[in-house]
N, C-alpha and C. Protein backbone atom coordinates (compact mmCIF):
# COMPACT_ATOMS: atom_id res chain seq x y z
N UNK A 1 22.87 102.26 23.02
CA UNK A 1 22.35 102.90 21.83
C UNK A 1 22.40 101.89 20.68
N UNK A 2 21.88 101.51 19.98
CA UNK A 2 21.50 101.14 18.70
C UNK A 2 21.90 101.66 17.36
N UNK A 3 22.32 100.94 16.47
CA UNK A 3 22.84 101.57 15.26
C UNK A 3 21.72 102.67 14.68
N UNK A 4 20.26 102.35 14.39
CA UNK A 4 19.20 103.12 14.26
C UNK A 4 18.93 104.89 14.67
N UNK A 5 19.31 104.62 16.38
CA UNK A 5 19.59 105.00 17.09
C UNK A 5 20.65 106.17 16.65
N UNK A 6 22.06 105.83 15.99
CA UNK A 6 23.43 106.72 16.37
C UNK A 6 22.73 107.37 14.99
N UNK A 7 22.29 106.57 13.34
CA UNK A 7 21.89 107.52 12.43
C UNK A 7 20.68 108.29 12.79
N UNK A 8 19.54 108.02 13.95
CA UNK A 8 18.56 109.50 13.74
C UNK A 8 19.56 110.61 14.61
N UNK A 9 20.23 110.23 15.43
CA UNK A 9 21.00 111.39 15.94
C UNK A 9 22.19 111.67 15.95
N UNK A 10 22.66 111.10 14.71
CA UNK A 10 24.06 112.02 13.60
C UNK A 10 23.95 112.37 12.55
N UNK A 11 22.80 111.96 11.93
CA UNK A 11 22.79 112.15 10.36
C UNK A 11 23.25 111.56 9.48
N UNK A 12 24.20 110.43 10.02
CA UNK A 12 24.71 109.70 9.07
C UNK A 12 24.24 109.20 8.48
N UNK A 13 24.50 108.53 6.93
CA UNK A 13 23.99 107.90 6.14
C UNK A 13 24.20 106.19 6.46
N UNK A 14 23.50 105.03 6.32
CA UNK A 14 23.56 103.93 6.16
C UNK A 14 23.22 103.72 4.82
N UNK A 15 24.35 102.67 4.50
CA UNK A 15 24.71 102.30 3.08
C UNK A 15 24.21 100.85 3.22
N UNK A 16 24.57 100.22 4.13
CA UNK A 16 24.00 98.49 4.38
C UNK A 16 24.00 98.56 5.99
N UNK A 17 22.23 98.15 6.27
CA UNK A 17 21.52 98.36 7.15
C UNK A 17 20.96 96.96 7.78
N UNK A 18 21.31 95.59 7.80
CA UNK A 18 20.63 94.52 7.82
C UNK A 18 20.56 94.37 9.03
N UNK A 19 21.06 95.21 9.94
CA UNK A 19 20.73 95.27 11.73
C UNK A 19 20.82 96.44 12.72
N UNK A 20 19.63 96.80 12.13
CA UNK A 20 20.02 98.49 12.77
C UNK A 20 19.63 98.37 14.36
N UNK A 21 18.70 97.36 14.73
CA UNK A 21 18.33 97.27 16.00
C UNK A 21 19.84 96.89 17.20
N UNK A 22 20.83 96.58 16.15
CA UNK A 22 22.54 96.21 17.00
C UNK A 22 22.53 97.16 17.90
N UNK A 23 23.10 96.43 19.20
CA UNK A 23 23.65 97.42 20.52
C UNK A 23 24.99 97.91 20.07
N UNK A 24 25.52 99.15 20.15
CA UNK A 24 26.65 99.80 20.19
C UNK A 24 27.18 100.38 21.66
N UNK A 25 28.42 99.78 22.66
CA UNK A 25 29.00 99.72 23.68
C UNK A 25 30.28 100.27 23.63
N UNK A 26 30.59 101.35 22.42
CA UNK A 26 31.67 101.84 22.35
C UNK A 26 32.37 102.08 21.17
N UNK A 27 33.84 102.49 20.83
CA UNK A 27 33.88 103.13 19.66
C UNK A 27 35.38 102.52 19.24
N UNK A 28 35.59 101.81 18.15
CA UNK A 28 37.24 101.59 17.96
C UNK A 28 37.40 102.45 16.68
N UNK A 29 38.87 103.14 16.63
CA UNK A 29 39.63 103.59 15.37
C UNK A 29 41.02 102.73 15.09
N UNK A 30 40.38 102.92 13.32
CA UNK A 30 41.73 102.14 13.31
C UNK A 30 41.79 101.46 11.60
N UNK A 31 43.04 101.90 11.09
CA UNK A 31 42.97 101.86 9.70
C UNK A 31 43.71 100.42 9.57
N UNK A 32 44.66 100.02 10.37
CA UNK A 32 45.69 98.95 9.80
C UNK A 32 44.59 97.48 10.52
N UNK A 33 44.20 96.55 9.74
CA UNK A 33 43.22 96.06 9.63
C UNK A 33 43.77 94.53 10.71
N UNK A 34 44.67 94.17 10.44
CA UNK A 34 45.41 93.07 11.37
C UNK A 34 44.98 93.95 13.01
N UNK A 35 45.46 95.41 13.40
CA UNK A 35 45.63 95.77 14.39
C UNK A 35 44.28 95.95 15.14
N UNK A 36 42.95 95.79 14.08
CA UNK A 36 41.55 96.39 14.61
C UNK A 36 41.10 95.05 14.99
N UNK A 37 42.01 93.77 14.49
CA UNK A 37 41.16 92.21 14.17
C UNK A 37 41.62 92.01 16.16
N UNK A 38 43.07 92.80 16.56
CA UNK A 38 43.07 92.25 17.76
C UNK A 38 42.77 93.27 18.40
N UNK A 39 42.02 94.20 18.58
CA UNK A 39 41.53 95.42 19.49
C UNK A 39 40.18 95.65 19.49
N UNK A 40 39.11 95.76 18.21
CA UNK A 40 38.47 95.97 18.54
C UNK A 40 37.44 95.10 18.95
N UNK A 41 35.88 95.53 19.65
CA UNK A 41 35.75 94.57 20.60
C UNK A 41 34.36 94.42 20.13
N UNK A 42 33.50 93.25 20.27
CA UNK A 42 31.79 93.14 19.97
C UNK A 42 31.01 94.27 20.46
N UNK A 43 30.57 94.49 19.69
CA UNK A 43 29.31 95.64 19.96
C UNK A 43 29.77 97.01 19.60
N UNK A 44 31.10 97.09 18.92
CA UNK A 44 32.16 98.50 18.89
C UNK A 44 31.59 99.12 17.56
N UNK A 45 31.38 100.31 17.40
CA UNK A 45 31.26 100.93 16.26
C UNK A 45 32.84 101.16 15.86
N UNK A 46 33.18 100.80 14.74
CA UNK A 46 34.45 100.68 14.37
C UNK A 46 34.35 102.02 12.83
N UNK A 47 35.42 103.17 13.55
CA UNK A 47 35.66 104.07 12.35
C UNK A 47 36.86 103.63 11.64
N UNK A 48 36.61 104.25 10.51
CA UNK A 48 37.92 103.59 9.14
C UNK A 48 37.71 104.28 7.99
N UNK A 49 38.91 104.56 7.76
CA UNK A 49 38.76 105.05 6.42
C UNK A 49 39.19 103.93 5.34
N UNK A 50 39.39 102.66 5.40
CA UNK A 50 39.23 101.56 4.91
C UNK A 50 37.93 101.44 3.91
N UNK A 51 38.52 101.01 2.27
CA UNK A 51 37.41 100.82 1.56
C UNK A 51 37.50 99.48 0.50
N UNK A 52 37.91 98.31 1.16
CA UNK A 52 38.28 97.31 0.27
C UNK A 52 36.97 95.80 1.06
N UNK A 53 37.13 94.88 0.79
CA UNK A 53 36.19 93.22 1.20
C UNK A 53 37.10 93.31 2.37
N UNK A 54 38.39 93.80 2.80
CA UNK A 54 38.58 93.00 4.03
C UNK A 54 38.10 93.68 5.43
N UNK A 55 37.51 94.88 4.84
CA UNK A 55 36.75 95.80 5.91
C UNK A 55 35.33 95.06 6.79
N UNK A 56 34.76 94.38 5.92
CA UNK A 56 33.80 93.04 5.56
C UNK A 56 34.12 92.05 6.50
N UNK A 57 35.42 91.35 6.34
CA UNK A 57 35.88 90.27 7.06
C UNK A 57 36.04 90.61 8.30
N UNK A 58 36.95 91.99 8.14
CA UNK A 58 37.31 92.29 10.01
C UNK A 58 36.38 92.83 10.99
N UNK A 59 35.22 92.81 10.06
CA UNK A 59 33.87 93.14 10.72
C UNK A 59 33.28 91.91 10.96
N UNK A 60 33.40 91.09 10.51
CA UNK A 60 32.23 90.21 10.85
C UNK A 60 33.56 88.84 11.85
N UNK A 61 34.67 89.25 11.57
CA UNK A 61 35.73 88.66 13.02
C UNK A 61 35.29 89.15 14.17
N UNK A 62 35.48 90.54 14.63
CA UNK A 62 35.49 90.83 15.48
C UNK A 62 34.13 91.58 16.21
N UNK A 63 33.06 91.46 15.08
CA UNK A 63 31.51 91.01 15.26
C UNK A 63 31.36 92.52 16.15
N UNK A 64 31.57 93.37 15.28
CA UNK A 64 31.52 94.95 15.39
C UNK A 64 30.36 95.14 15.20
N UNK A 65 29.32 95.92 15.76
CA UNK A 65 28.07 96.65 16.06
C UNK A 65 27.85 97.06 14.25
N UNK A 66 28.86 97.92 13.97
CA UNK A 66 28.77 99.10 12.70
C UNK A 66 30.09 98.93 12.41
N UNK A 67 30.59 99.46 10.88
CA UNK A 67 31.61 99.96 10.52
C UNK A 67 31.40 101.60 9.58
N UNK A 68 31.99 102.79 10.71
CA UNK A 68 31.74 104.17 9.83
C UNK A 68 32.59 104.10 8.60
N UNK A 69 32.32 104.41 7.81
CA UNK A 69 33.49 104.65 7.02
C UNK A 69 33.18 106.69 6.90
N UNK A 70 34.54 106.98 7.15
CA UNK A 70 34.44 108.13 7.61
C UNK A 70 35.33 109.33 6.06
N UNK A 71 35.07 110.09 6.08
CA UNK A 71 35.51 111.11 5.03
C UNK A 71 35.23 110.66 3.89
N UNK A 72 33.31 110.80 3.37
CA UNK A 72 32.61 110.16 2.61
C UNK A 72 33.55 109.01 2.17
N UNK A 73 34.64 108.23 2.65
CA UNK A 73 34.30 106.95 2.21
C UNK A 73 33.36 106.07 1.40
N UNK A 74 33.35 105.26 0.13
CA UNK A 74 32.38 104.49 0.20
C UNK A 74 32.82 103.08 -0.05
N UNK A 75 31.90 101.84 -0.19
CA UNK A 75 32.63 101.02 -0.42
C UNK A 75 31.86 100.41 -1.96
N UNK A 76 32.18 100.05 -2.48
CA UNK A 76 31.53 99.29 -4.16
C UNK A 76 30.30 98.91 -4.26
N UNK A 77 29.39 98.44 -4.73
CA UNK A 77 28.06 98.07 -4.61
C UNK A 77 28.26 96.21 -3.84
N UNK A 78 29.17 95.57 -4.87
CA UNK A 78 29.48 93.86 -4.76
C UNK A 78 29.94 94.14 -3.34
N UNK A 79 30.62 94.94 -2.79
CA UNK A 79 30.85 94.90 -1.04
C UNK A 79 30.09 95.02 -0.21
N UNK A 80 29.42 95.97 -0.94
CA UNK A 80 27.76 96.48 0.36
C UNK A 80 27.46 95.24 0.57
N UNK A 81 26.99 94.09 -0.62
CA UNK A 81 26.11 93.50 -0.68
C UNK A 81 26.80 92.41 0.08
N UNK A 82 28.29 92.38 0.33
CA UNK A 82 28.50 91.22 0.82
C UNK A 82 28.58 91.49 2.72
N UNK A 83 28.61 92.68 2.96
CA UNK A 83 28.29 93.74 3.97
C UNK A 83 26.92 93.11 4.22
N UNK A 84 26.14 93.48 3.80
CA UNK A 84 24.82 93.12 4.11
C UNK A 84 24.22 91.42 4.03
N UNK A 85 24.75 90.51 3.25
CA UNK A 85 24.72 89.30 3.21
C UNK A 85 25.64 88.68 4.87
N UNK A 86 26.23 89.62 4.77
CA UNK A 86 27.05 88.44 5.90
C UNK A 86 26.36 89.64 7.72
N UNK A 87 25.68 90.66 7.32
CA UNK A 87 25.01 91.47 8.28
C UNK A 87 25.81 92.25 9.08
N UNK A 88 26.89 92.68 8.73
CA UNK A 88 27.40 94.11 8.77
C UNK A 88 26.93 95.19 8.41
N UNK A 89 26.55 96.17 9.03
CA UNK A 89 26.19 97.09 9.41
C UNK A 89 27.38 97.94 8.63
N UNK A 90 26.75 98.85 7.79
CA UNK A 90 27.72 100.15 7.35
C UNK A 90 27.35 101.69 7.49
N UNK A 91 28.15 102.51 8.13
CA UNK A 91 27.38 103.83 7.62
C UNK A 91 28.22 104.65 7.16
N UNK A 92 28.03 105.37 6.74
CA UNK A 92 28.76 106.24 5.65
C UNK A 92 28.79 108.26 6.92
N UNK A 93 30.00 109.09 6.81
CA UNK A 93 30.34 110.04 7.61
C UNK A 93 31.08 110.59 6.69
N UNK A 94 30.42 112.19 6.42
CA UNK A 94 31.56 112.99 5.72
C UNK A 94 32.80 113.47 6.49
N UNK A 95 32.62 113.41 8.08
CA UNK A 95 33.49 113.74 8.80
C UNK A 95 34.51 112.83 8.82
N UNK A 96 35.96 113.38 8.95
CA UNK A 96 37.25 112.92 9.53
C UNK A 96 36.52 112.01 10.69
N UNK A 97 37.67 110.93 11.16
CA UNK A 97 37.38 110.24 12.30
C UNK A 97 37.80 110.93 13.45
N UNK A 98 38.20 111.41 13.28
CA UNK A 98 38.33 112.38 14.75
C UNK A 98 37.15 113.24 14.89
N UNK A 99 36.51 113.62 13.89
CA UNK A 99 35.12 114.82 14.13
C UNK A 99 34.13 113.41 14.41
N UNK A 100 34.01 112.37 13.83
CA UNK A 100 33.16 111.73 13.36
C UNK A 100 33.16 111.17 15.48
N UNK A 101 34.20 110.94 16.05
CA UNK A 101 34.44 110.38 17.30
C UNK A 101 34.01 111.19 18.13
N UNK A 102 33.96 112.67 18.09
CA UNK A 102 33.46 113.70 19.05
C UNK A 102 32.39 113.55 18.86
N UNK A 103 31.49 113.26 17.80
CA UNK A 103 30.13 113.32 17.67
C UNK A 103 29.66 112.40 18.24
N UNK A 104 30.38 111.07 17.89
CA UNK A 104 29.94 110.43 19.01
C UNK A 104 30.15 110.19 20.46
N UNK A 105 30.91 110.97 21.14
CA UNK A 105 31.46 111.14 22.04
C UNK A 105 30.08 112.05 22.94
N UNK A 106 29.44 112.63 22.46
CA UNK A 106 28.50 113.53 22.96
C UNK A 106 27.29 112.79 23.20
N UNK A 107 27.22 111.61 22.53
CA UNK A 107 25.61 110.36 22.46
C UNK A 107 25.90 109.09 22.94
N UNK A 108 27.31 108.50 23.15
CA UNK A 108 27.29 107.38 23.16
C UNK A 108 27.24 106.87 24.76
C-alpha cells in the first residue's frame, strides 16, 4: 500500500506530502525517539505522538514510509517544511495510536 493509498482509505489528513507514491510494509509505535531510531524499519509507517524537529531526523534515519502523528498532533509550520524538504511524509490522525493501529490493521 502506498502512503496515497492509506489517506484515501483512512481519512487521514496529510500535512507534508512530498511522497505519497512511498511503499508502506508495516507499522512501528513508539514515543521514546532513541528506541524507534533502533526498531523501526524502512518502509514502516511510524505512529507518535511526538511533536518536535527530532521526529524529522528519526524519520529520515530510519527512512520510514510516513510518520502519523496521532491524537490531532501537529507539528509547526518551520517543521513541516523541513519534513517536506528532507521528504518525509507526515499525516496527521485524530485517533489515539492504538485506534489509529486497528485502522490500520484492517488495510495494511
Amino acid at each position: 500500500m502506498t502512503v496515497n493509498e492509506l489517506l484515501s482509505r483512512t481519512g487521514f489528513e496529510p500535512a507534508s506530502l512530498p511522497d505519497g507514491e512511498r511503499v508502506i510494509d508495516g507499522v512501528y509505535i513508539g514515543d521514546l525517539l532513541s528506541w524507534v531510531m533502533g526498531r523501526a524499519r524502512e518502509n514502516n509507517a511510524w505512529l507518535t505522538i511526538m511533536s518536535n524537529v527530532n521526529v524529522v531526523a528519526v524519520a529520515s534515519l530510519t527512512d520510514v514510509s510516513c510518520v502519523i502523528l496521532c491524537e490531532d498532533v501537529t507539528l509547526e509550520e518551520d517543521i513541516l517544511k523541513t519534513a517536506s524538504d528532507k521528504g518525509i511524509n507526515v499525516i496527521l490522525s485524530p485517533l489515539t495510536a492504538y485506534e489509529t493501529a486497528q485502522k490500520l490493521n484492517g488495510i495494511l
